[in-house]
C-alpha atoms as a PDB file:
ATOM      1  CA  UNK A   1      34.675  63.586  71.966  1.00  0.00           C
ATOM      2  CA  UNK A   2      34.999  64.780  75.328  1.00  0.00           C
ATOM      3  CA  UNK A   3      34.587  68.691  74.001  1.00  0.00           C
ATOM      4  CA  UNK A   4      31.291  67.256  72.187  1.00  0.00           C
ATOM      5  CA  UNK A   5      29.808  65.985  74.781  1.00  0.00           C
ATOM      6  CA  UNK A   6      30.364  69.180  76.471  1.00  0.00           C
ATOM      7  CA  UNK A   7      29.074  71.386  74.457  1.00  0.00           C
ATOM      8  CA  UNK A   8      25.994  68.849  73.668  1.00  0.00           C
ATOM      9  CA  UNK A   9      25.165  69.215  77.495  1.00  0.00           C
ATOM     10  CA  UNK A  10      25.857  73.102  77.371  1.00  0.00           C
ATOM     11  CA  UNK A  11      23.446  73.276  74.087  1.00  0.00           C
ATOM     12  CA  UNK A  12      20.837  71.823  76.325  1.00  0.00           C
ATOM     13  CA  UNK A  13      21.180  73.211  79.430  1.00  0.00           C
ATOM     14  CA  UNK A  14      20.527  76.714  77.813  1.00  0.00           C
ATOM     15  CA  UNK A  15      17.809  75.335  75.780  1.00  0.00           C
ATOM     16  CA  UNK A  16      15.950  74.116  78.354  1.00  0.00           C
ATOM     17  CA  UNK A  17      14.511  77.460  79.683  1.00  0.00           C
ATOM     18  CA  UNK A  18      13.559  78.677  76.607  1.00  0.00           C
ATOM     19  CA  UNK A  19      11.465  76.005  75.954  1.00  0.00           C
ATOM     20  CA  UNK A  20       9.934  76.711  79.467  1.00  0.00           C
ATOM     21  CA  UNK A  21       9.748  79.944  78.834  1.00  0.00           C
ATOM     22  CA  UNK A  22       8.055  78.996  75.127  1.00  0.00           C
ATOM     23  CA  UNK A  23       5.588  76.614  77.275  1.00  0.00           C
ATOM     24  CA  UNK A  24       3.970  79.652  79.731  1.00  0.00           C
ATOM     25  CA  UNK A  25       4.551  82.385  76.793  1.00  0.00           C
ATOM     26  CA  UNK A  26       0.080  82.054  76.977  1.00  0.00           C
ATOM     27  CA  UNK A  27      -0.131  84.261  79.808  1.00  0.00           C
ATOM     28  CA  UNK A  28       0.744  87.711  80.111  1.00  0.00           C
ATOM     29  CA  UNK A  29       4.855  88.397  81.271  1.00  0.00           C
ATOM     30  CA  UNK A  30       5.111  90.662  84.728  1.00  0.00           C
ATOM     31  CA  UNK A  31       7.767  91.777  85.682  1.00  0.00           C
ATOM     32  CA  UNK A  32       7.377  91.798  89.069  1.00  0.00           C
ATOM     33  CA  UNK A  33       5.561  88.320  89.850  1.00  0.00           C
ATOM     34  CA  UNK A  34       7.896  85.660  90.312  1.00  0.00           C
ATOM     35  CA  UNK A  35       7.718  82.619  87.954  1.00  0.00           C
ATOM     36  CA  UNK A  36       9.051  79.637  89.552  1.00  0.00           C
ATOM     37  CA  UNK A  37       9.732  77.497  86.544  1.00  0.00           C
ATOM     38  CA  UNK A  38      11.695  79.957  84.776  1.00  0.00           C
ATOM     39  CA  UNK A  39      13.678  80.567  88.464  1.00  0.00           C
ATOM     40  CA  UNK A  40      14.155  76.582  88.830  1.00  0.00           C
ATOM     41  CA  UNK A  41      15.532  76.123  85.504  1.00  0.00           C
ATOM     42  CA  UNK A  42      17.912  79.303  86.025  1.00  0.00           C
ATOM     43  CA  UNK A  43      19.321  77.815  88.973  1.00  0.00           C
ATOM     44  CA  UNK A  44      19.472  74.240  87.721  1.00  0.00           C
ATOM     45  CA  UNK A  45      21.772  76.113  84.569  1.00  0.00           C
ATOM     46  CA  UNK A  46      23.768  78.145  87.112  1.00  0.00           C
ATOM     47  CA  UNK A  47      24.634  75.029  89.097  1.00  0.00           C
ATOM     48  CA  UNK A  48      25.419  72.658  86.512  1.00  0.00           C
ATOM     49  CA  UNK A  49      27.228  75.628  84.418  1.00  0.00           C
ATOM     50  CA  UNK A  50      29.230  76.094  87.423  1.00  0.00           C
ATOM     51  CA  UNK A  51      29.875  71.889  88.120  1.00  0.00           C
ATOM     52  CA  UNK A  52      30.678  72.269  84.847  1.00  0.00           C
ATOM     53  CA  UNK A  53      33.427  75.762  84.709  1.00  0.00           C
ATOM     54  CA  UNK A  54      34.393  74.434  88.123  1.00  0.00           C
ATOM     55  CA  UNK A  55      35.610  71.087  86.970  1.00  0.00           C
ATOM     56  CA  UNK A  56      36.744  71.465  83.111  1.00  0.00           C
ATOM     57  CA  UNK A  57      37.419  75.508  83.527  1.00  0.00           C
ATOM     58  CA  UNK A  58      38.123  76.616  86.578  1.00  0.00           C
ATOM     59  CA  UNK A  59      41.135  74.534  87.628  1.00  0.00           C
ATOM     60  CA  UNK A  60      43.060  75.118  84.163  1.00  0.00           C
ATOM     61  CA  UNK A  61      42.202  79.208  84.644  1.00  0.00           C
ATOM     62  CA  UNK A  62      43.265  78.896  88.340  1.00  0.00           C
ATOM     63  CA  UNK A  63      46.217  76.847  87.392  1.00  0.00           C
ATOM     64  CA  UNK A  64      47.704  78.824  84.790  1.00  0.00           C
ATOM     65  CA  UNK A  65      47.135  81.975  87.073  1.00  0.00           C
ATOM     66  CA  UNK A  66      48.773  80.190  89.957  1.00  0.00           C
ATOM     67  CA  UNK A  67      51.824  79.485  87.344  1.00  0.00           C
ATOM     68  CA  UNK A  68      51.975  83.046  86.035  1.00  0.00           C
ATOM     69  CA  UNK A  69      51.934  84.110  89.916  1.00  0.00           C
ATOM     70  CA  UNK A  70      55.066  81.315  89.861  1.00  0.00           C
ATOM     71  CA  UNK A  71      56.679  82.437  87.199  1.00  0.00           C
ATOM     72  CA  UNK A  72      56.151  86.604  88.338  1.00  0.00           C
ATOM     73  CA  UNK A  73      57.160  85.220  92.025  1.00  0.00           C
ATOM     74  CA  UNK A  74      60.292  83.541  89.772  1.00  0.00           C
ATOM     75  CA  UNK A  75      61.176  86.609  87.462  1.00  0.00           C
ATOM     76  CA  UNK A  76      60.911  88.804  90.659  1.00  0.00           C
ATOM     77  CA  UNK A  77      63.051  86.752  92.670  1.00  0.00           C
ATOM     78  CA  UNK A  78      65.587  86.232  89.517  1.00  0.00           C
ATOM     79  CA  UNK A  79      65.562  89.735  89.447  1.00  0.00           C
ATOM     80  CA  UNK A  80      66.151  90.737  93.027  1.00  0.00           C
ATOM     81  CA  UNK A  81      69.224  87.895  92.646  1.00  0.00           C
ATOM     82  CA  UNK A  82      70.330  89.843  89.933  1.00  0.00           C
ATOM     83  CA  UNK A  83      70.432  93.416  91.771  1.00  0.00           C
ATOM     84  CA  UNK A  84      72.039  91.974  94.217  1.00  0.00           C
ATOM     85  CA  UNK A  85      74.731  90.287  92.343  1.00  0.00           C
ATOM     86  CA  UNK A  86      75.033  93.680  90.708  1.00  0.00           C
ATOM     87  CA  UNK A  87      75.025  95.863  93.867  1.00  0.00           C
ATOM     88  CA  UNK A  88      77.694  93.219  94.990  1.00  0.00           C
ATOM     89  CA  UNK A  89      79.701  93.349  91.870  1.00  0.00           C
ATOM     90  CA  UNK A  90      79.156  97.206  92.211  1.00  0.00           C
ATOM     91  CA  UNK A  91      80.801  97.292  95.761  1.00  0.00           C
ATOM     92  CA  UNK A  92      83.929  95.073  94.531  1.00  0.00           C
ATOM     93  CA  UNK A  93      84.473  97.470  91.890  1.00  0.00           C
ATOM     94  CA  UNK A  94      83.907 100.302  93.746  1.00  0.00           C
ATOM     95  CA  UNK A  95      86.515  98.520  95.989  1.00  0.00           C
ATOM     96  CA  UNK A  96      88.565  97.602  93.365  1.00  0.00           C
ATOM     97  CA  UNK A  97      88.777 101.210  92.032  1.00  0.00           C
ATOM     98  CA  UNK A  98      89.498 102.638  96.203  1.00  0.00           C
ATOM     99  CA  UNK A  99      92.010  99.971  96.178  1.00  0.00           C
ATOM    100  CA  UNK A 100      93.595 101.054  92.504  1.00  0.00           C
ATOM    101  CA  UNK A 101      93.444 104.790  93.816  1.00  0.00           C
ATOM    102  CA  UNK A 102      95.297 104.128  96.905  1.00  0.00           C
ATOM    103  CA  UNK A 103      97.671 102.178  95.511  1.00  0.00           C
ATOM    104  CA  UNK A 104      98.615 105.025  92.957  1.00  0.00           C
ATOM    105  CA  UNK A 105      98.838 107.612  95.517  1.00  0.00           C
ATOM    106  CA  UNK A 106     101.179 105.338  97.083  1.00  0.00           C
ATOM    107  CA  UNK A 107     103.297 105.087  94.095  1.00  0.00           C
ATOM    108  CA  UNK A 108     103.159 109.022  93.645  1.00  0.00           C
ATOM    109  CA  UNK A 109     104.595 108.979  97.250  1.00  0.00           C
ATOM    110  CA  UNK A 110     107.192 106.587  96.434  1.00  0.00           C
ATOM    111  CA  UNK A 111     108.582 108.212  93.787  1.00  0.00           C
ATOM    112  CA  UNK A 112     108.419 111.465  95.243  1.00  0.00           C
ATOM    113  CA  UNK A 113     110.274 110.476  97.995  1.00  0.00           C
ATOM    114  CA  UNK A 114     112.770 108.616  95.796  1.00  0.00           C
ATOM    115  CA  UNK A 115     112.950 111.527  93.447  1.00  0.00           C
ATOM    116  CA  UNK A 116     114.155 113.778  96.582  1.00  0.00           C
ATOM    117  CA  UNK A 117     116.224 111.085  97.564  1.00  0.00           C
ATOM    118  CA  UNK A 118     117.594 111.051  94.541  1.00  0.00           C
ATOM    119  CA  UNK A 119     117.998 114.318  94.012  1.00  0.00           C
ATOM    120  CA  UNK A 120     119.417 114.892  97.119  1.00  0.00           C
ATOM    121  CA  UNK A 121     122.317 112.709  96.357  1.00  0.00           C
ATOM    122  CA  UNK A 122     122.686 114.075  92.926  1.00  0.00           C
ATOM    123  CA  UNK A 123     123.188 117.696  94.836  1.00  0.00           C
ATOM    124  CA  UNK A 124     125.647 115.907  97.023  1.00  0.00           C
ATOM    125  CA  UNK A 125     127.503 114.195  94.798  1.00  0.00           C
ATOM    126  CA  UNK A 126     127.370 117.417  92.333  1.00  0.00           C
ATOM    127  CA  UNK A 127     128.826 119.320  95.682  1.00  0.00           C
ATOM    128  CA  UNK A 128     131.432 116.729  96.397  1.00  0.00           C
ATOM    129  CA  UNK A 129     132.642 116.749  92.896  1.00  0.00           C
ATOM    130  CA  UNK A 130     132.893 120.393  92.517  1.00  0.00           C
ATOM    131  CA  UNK A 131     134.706 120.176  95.980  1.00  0.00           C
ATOM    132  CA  UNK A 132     137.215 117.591  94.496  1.00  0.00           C
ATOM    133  CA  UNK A 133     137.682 119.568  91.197  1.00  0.00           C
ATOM    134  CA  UNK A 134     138.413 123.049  93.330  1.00  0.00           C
ATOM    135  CA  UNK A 135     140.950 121.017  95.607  1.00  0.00           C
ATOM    136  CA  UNK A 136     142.396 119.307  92.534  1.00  0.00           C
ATOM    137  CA  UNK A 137     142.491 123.160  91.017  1.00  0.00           C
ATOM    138  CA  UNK A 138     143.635 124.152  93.500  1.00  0.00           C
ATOM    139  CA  UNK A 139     146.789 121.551  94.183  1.00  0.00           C
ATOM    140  CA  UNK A 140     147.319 121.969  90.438  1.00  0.00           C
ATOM    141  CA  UNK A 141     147.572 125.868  90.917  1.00  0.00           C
ATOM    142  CA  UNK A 142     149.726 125.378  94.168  1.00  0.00           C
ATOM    143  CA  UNK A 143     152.226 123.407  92.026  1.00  0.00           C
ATOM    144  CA  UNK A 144     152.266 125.421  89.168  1.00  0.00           C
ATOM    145  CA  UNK A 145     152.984 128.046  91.621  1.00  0.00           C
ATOM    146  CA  UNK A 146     155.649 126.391  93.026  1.00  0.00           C
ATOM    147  CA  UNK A 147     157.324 125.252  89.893  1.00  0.00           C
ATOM    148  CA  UNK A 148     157.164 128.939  88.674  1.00  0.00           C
ATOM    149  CA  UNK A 149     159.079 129.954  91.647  1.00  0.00           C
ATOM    150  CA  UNK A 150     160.868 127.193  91.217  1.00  0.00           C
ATOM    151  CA  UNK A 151     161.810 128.211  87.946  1.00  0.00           C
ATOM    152  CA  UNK A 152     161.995 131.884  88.602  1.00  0.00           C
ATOM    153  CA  UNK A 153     164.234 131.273  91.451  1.00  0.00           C
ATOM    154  CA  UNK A 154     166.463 128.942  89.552  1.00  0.00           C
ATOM    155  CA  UNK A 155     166.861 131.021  86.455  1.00  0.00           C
ATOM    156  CA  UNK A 156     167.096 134.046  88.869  1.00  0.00           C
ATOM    157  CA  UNK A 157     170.337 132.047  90.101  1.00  0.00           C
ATOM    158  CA  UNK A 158     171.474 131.046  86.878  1.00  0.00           C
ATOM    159  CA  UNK A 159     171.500 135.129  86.088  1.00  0.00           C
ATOM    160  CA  UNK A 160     173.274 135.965  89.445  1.00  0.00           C
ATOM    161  CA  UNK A 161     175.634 133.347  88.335  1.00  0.00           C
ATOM    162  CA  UNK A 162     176.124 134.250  85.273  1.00  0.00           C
ATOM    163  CA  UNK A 163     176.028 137.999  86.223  1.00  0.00           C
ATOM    164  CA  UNK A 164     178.604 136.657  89.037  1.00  0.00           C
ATOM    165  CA  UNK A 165     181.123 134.728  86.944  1.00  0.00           C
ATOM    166  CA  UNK A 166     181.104 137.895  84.705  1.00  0.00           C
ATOM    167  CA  UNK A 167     181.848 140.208  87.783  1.00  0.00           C
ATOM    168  CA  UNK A 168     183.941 137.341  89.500  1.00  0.00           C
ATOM    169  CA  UNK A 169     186.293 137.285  86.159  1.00  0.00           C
ATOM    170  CA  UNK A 170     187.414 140.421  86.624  1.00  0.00           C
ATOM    171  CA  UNK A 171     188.308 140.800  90.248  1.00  0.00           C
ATOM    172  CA  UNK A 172     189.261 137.854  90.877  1.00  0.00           C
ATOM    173  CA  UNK A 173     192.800 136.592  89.957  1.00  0.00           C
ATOM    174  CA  UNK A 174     194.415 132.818  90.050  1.00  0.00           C
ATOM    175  CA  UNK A 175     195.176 132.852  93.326  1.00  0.00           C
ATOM    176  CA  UNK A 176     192.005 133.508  94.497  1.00  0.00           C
ATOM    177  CA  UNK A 177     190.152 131.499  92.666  1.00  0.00           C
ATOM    178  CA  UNK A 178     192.816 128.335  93.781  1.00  0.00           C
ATOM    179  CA  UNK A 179     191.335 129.417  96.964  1.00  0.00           C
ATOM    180  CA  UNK A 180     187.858 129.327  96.580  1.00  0.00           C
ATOM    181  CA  UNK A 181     187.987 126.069  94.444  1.00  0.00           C
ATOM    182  CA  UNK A 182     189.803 124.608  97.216  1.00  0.00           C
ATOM    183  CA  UNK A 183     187.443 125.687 100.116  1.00  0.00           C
ATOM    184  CA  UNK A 184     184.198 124.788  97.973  1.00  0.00           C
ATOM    185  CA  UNK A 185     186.321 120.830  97.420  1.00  0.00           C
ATOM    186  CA  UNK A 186     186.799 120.964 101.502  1.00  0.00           C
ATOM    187  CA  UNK A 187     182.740 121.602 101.951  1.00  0.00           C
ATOM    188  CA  UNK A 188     181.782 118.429  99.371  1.00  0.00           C
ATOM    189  CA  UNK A 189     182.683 115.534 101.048  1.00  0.00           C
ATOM    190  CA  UNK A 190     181.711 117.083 104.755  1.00  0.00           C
ATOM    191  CA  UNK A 191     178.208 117.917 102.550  1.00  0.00           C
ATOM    192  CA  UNK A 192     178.456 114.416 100.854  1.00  0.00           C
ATOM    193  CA  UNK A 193     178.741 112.869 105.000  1.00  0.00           C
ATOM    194  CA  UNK A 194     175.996 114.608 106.395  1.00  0.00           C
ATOM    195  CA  UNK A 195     173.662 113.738 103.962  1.00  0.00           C
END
C-alpha cells in the first residue's frame, strides 16, 4: 500500500509540469527566456523527489553501502588475521624444520663420534688380541721347544746309555761293576737327604 501510494505521488509529481507545460504550449517556446512556471514546478519535483529518495531510498542505498564497506572492512581484516596466522604458522615451521635440521646434524655428530669411538676400541681390542694370540704362540712355541729338547736330550741319553751299556759290557768285568753299583747305592740316600 505503502509502494502505491508512492508511486501515486511520483505519477503526479511528474505529471504536473507537463500539464503546465500543456497550459502555456499557446505561445511560442524560447530557449533562452526563462519561464517561471515550468522552473517552479521543476524545483517543487526536485525537492519532493529528493524528500522522497532521501527518506524511502537513500538510507537503504547508504545502508547497504555502509554494510558492504562492513563486510569489505570484515573480509579485509579476516584476511589480514589469516596472513598473519599463516606468516606465524610459517615461522614455527620454518622453526620447526631449523630445529629438525639441527637436531640431525647433531645425531650425525653423535654417531660419528661413537663410530670412532667405537672403532677405536675395536682396533684396540683387535691389537690386544693379536698381542695375546702372539704371546700365547709364542709360550706354546717356547714349550714345544723345550719339550723337543727335552725329548732330544732324553732320547740322546737313552742312546749314550744304551751306546754305554754296550761299550760298558765289554770292558768292564764283575768286579768293577760291584764297584760302581756300590758307589752309585752310597750317592742315593746322601741324594735322597739333600733333597
Amino acid at each position: 500500500m505503502r509502494s502505491f501510494a508512492i508511486s501515486l505521488a511520483a505519477s503526479l509529481v511528474t505529471a504536473a509540469p507537463l500539464l503546465a507545460q500543456e497550459a502555456e504550449a499557446h505561445e511560442p517556446v524560447n530557449l533562452l527566456s526563462p519561464n517561471t512556471g515550468l522552473m517552479f514546478w521543476t524545483l517543487l519535483i526536485f525537492i519532493v523527489l529528493l524528500v522522497i529518495l532521501s527518506r524511502f531510498a537513500f538510507k537503504p542505498l547508504t545502508a547497504a553501502v555502509e554494510a558492504r564497506e562492513r563486510k569489505l572492512e570484515e573480509a579485509i581484516k579476516a584476511a589480514q588475521n589469516d596472513r598473519d596466522a599463516a606468516a606465524k604458522y610459517l615461522d614455527e615451521q620454518r622453526q620447526a624444520v631449523e630445529t629438525a635440521r639441527a637436531d640431525a646434524q647433531r645425531m650425525l655428530a653423535d654417531a660419528r663420534s661413537t663410530g670412532e669411538k667405537l672403532r677405536a676400541e675395536m682396533l684396540e681390542q683387535t691389537k690386544h688380541q693379536q698381542h695375546e694370540l702372539l704371546e700365547r704362540a709364542r709360550a706354546e712355541i717356547d714349550n714345544e721347544r723345550k719339550r723337543a729338547i727335552a725329548d732330544l736330550r732324553r732320547e740322546a741319553v737313552e742312546l749314550a746309555l744304551a751306546g754305554a751299556s754296550k761299550v760298558i759290557e765289554r770292558n768292564l768285568d764283575d768286579q768293577t761293576n760291584r764297584k760302581l753299583v756300590e758307589s752309585f747305592l752310597a750317592t742315593v740316600p746322601s741324594a735322597r737327604g739333600q733333597g
